[in-house]
Protein backbone atom coordinates (compact mmCIF):
# COMPACT_ATOMS: atom_id res chain seq x y z
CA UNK A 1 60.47 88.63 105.41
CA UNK A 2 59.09 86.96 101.90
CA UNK A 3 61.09 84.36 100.21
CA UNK A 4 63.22 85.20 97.43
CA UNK A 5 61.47 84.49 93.95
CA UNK A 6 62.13 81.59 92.23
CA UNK A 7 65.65 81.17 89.88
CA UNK A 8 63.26 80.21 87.28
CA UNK A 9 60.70 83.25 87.26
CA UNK A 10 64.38 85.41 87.58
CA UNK A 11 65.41 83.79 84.58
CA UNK A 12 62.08 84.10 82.39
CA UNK A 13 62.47 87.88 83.03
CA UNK A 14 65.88 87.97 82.21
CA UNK A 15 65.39 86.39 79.11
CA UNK A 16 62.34 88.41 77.96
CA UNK A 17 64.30 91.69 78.98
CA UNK A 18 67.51 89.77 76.51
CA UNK A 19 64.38 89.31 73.57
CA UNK A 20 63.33 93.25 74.00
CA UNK A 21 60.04 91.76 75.00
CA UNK A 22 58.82 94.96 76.76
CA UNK A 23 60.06 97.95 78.70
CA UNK A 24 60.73 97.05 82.01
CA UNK A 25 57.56 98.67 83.92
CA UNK A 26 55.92 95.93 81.40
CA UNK A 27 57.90 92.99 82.36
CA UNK A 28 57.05 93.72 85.89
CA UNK A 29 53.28 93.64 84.96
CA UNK A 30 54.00 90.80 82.80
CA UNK A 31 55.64 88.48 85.44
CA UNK A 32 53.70 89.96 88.61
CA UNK A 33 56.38 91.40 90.96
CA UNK A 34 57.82 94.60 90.98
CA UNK A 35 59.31 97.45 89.07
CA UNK A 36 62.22 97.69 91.56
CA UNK A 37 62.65 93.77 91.64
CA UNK A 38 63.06 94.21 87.85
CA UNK A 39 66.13 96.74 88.13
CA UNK A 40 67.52 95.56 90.65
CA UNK A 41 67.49 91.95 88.61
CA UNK A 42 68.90 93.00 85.70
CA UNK A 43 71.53 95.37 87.15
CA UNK A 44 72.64 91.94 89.35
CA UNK A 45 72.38 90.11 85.98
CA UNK A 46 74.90 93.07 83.94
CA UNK A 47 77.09 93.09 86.82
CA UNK A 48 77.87 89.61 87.99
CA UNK A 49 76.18 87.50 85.34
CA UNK A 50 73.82 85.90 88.01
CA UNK A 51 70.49 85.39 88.71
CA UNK A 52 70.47 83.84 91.97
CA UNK A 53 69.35 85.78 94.58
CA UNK A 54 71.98 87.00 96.94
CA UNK A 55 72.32 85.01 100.21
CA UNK A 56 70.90 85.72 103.51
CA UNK A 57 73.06 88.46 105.34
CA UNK A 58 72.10 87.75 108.82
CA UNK A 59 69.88 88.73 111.03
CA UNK A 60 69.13 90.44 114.61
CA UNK A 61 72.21 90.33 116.89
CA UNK A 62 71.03 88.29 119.88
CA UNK A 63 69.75 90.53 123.13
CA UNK A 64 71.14 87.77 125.51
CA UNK A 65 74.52 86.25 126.10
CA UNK A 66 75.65 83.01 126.27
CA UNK A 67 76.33 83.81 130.08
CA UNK A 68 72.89 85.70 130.70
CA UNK A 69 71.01 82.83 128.59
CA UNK A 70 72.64 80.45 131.55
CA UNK A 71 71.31 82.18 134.54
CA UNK A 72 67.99 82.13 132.42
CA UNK A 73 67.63 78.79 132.21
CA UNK A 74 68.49 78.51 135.75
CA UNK A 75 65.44 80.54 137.16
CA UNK A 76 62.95 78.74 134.70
């Protein structure tokens, strides 16, 4: 998975999308990421105020217990 961009690249597009510096299919091509990157930014920014990318959520739930990792390390 790709890092998250930087706060400060989220907050130059914010603030060229606050300065009606472009539509936002040109803001993408302006700053280099994508069109959905740039909705989804700005509908973050309208709703919560924030800029900050959200935090990390997770991941894959583990295919081997604490119990079965045990007798794992036993036979190795």
């Amino acid at each position: 998975m790709p890092a998250a961009y930087s706060n400060d690249l989220r907050q130059r597009v914010i603030d060229a999308y606050t300065a009606k510096e472009g539509s936002l299919r040109q803001l993408a091509d302006r700053f280099q990421v994508s069109l959905s990157f740039v909705q989804r930014l700005i509908r973050r920014y309208r709703n919560i105020g924030q800029v900050t990318p959200k935090p990390h959520a997770g991941g894959a739930i583990a295919k081997i217990t604490v119990e079965n990792l045990l007798t794992v390390q036993q036979l190795v």
